[in-house]
N, C-alpha and C. Protein backbone atom coordinates (compact mmCIF):
# COMPACT_ATOMS: atom_id res chain seq x y z
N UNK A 1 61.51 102.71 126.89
CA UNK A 1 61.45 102.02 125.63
C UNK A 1 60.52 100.81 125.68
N UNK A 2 60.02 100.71 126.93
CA UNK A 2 58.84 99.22 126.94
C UNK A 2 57.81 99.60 126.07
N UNK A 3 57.25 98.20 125.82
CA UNK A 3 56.49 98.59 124.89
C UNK A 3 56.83 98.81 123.18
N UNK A 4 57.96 99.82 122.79
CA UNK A 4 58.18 99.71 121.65
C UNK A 4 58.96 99.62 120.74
N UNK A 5 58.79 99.67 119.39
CA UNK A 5 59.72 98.78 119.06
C UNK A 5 61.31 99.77 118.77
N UNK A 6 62.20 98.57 118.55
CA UNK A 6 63.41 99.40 118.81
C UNK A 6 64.14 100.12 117.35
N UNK A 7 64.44 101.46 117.58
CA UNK A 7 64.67 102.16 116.23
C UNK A 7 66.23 102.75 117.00
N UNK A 8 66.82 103.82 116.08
CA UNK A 8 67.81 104.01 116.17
C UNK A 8 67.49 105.53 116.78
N UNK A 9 66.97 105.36 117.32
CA UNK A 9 66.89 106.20 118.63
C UNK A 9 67.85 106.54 119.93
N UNK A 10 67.05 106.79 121.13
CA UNK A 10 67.90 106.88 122.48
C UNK A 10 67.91 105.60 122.81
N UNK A 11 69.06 105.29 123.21
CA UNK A 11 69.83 103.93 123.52
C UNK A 11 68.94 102.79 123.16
N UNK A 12 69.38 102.26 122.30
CA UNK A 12 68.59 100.99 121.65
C UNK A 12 69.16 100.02 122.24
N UNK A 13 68.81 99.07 122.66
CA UNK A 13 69.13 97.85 123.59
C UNK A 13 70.01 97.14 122.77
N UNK A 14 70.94 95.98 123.49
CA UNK A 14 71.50 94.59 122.25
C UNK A 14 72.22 95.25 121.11
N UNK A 15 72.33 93.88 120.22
CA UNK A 15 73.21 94.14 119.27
C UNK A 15 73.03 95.16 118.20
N UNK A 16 71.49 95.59 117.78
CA UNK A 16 71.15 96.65 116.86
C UNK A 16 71.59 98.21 117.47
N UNK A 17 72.08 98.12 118.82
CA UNK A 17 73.19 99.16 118.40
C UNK A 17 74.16 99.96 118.29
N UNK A 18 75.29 98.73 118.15
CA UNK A 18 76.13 98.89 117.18
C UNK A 18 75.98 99.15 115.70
N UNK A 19 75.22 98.23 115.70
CA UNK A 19 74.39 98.93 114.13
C UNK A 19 74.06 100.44 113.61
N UNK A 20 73.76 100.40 114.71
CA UNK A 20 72.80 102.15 114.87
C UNK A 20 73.58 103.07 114.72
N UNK A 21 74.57 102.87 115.79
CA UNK A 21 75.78 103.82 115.61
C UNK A 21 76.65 103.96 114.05
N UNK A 22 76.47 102.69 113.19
CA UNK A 22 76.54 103.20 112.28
C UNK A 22 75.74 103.75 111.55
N UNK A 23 74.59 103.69 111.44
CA UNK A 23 73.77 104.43 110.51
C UNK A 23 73.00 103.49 109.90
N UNK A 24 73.28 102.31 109.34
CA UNK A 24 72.80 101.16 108.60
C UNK A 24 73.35 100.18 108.82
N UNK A 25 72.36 99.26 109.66
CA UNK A 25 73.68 97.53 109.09
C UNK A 25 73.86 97.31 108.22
N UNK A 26 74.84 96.74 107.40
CA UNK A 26 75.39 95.98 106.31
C UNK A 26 74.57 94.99 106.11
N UNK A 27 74.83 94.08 105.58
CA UNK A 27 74.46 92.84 105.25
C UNK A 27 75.06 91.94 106.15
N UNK A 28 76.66 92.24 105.93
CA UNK A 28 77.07 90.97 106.73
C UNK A 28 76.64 91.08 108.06
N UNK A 29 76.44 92.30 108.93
CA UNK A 29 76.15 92.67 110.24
C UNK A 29 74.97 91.78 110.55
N UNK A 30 73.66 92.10 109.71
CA UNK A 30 72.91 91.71 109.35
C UNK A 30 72.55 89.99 109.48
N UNK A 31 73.61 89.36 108.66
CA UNK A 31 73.53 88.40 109.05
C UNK A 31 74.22 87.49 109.97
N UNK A 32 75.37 87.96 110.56
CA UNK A 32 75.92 87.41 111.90
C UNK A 32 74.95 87.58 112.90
N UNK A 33 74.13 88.70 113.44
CA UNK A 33 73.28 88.88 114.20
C UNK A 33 72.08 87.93 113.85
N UNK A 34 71.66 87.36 112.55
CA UNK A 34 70.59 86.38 112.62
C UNK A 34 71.02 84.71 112.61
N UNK A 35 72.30 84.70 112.38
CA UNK A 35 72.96 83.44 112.51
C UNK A 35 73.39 83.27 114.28
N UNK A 36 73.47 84.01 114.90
CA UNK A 36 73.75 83.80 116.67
C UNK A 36 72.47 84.05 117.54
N UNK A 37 71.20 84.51 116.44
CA UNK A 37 69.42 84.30 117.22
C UNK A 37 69.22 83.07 116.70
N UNK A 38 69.48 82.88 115.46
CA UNK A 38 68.86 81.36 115.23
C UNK A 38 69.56 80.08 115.72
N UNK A 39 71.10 80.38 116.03
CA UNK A 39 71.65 79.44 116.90
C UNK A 39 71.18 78.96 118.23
N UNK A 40 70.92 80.32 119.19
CA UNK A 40 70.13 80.46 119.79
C UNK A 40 68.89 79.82 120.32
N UNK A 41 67.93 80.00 119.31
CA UNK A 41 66.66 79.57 119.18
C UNK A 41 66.77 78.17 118.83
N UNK A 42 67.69 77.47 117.78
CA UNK A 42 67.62 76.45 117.46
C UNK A 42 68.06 75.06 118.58
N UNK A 43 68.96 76.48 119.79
CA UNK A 43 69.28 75.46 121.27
C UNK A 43 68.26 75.83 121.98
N UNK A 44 67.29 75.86 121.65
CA UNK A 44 65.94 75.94 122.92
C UNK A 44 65.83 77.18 123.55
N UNK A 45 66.68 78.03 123.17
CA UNK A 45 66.50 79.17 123.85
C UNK A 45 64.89 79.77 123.02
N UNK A 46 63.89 80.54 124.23
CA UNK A 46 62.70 81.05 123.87
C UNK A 46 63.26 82.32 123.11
N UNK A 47 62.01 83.36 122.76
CA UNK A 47 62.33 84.26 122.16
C UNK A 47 62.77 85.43 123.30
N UNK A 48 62.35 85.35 124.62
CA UNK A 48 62.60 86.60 125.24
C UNK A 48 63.63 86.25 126.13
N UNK A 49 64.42 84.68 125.99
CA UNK A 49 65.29 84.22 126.59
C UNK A 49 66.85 84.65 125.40
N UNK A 50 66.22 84.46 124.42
CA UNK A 50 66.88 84.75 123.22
C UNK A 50 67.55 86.29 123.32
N UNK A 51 66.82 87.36 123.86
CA UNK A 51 66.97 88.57 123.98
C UNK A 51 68.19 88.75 124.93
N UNK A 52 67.35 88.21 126.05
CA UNK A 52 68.74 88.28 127.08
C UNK A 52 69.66 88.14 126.71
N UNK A 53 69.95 87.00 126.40
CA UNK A 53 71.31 85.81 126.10
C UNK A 53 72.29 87.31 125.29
N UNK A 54 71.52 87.11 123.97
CA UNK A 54 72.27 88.08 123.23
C UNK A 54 72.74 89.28 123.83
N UNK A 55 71.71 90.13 124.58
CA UNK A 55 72.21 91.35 125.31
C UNK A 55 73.23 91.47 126.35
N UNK A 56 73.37 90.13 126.95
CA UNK A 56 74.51 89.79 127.80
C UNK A 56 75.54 89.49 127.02
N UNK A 57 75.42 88.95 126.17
CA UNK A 57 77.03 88.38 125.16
C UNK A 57 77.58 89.73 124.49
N UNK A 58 76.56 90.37 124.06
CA UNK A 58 76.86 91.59 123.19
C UNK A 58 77.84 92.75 124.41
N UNK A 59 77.16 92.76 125.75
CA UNK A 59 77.52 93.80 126.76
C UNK A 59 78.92 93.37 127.20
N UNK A 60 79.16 91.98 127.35
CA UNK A 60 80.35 91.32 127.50
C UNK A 60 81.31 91.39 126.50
N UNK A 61 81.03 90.99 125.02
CA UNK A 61 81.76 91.70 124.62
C UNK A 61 82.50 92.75 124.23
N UNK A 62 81.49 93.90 124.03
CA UNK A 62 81.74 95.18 124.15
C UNK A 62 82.35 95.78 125.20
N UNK A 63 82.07 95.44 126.44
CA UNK A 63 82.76 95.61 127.73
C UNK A 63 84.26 95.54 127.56
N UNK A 64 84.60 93.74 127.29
CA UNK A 64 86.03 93.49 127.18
C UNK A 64 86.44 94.15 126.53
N UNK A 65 86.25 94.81 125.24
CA UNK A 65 86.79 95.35 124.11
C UNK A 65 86.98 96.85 124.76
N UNK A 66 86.46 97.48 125.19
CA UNK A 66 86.22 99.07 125.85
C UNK A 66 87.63 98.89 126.98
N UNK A 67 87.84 97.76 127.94
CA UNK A 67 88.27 97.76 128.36
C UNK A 67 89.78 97.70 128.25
N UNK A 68 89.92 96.71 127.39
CA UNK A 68 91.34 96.32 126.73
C UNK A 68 91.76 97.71 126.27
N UNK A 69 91.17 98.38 125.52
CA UNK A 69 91.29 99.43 124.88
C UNK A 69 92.11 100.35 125.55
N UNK A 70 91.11 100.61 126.95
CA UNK A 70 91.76 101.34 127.69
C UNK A 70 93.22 101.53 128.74
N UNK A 71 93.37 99.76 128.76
CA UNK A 71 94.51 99.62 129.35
C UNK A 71 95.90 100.47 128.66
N UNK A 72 96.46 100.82 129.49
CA UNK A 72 97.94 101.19 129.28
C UNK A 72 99.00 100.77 128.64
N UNK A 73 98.58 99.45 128.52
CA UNK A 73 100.28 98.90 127.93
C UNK A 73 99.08 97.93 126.69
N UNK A 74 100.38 97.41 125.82
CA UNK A 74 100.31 96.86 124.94
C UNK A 74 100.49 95.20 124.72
N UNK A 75 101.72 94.54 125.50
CA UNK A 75 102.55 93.82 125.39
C UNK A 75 102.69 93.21 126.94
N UNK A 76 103.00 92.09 126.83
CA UNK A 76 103.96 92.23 128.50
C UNK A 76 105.00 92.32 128.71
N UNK A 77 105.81 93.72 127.82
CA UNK A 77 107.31 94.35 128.68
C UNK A 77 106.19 95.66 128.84
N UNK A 78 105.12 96.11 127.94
CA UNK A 78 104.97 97.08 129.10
C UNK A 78 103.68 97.12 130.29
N UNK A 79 103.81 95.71 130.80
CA UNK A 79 102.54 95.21 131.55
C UNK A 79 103.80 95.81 132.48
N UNK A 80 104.92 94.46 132.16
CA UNK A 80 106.04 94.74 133.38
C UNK A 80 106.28 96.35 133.98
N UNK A 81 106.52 96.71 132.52
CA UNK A 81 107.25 97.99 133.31
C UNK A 81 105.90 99.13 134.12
N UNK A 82 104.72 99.01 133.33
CA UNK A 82 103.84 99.93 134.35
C UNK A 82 103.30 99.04 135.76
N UNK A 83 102.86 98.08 135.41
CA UNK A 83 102.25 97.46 136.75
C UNK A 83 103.50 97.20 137.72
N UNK A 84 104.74 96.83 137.21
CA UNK A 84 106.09 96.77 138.16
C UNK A 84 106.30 97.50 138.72
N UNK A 85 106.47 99.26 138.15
CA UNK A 85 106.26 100.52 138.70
C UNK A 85 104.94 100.66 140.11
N UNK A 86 103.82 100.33 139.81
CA UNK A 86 103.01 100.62 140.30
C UNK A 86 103.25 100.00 141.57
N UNK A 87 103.68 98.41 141.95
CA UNK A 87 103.98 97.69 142.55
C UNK A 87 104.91 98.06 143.84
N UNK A 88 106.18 98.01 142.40
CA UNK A 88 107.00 99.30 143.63
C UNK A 88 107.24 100.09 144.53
N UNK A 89 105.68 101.14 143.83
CA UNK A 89 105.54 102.53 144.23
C UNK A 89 104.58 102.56 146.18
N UNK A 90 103.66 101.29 145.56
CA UNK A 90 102.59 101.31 146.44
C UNK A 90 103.15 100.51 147.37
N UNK A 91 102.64 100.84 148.53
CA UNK A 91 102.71 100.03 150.05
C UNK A 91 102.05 98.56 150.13
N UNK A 92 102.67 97.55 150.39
CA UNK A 92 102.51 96.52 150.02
C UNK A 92 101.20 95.93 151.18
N UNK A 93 101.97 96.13 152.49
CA UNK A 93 100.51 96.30 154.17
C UNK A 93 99.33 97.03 153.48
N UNK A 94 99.56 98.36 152.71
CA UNK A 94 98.24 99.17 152.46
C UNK A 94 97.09 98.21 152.05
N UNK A 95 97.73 97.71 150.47
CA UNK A 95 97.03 97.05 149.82
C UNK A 95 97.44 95.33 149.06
N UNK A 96 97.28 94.80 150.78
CA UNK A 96 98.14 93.36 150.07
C UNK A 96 97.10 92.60 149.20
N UNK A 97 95.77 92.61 148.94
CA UNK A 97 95.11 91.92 148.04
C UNK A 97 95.66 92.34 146.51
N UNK A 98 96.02 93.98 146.20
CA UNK A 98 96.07 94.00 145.08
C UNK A 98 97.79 94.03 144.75
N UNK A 99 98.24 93.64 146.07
CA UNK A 99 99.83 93.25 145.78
C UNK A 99 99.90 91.84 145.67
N UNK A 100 99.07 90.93 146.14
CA UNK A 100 99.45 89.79 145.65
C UNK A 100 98.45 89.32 144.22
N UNK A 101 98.02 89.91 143.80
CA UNK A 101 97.08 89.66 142.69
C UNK A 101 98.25 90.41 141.64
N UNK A 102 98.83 91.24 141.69
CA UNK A 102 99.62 91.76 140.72
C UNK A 102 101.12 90.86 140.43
N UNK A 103 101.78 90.58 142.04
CA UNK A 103 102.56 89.77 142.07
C UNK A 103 102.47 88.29 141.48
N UNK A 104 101.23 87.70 142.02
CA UNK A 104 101.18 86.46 141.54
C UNK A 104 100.71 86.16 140.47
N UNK A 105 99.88 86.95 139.91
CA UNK A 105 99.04 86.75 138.19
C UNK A 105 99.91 87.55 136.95
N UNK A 106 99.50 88.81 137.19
CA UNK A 106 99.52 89.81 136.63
C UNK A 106 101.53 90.12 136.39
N UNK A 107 101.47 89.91 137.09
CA UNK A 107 103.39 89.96 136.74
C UNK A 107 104.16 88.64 136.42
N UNK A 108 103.26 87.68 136.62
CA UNK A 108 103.81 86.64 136.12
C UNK A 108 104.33 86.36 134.18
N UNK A 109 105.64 85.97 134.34
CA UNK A 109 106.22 85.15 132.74
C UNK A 109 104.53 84.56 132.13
N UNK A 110 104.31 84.76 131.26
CA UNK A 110 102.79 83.93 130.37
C UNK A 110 101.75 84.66 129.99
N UNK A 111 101.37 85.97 131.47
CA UNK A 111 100.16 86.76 131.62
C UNK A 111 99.88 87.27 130.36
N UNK A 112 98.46 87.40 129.71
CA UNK A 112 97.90 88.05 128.59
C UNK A 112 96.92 88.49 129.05
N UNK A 113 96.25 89.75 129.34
CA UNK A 113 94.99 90.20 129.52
C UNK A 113 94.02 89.65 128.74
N UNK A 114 94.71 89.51 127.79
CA UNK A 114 93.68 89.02 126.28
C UNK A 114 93.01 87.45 126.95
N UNK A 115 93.52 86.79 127.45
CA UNK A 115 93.58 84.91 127.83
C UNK A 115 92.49 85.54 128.90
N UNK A 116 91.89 86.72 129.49
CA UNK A 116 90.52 86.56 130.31
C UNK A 116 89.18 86.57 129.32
N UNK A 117 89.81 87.24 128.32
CA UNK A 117 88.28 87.14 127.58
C UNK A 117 87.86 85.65 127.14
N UNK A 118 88.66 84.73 126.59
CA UNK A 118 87.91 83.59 126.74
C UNK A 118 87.54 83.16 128.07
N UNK A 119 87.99 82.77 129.21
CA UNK A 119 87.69 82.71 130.64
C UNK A 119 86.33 83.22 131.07
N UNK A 120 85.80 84.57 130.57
CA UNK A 120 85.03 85.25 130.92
C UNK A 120 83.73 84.90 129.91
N UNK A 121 84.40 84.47 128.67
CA UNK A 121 83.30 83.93 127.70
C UNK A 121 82.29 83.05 127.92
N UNK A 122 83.12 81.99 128.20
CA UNK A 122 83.02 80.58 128.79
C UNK A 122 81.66 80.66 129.96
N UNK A 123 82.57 81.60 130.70
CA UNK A 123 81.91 81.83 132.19
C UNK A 123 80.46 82.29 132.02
N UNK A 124 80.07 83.16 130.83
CA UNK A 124 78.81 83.88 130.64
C UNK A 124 77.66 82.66 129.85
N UNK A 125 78.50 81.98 128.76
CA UNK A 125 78.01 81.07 127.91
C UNK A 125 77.72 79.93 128.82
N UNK A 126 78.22 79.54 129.55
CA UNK A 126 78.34 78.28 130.81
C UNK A 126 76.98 78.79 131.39
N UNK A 127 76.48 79.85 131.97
CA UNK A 127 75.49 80.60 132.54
C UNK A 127 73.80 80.56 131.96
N UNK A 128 74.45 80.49 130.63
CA UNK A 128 73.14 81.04 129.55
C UNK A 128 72.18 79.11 129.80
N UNK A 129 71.10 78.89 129.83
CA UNK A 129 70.72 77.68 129.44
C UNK A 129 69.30 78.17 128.65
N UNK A 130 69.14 76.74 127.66
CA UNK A 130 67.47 77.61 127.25
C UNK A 130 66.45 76.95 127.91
N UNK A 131 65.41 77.30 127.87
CA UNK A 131 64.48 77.35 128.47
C UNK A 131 63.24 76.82 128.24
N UNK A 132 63.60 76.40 126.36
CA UNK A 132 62.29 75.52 125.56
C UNK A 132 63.15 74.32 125.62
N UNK A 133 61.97 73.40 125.33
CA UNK A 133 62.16 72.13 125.08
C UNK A 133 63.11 71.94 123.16
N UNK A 134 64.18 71.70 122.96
CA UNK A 134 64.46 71.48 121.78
C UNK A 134 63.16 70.77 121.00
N UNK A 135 63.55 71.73 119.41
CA UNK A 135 62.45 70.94 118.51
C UNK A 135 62.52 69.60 117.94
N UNK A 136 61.91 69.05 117.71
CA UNK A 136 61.46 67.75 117.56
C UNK A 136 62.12 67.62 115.66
């Protein structure tokens, strides 16, 4: 795809597509995607710094979301009851990294899978810096 420009083709890079996959952006699509380039741009980020940024936020989000999705439980009675099971089941010597990561986080009273996506937000946005001089 170097070189040209991006259509709703084979895998279109970034946020256009999600778009793609629908068929047409909307408007509002439309304009959330030019309100988070011009935010962007307006923090010094360049234009091909601009690209990144977005393609990383977009992959991160989409990621978390794919992921959550896929988890098993809903709630934490049924974090408890599958990861408790799992806990149980497995040899604790086999695999004590992912017995104490389950024990001490993950089974803990509070845990929300959901409470990593800001964590992870943070962590990517903390990462991003721009690269132009702000405008004058």
């Amino acid at each position: 795809m170097r070189g040209r420009s991006v259509s709703c083709g084979r895998r279109p890079p970034g946020p256009p597509a999600r778009a793609c996959r629908r068929g047409k952006p909307g408007p509002a699509t439309l304009r959330h995607h030019d309100a988070v380039i011009g935010s962007l741009r307006a923090a010094g980020f360049s234009v091909p710094m601009t690209g990144h940024a977005i393609s990383l936020i977009d992959s991160y989000l989409y990621g978390f979301v794919l992921q959550e999705l896929s988890l098993p439980f809903q709630d934490a009675a049924e974090v408890e009851e599958i990861a408790g099971a799992i806990v149980r089941e497995m040899p604790a010597d086999t695999y004590p990294h992912l017995t104490e990561l389950a024990t001490e986080r993950v089974l803990r009273p509070g845990y929300d899978y959901a409470d990593e996506f800001a964590f992870g937000l943070t962590l990517v946005l903390d990462a991003l810096h721009p690269d132009e001089p702000l405008p004058a």
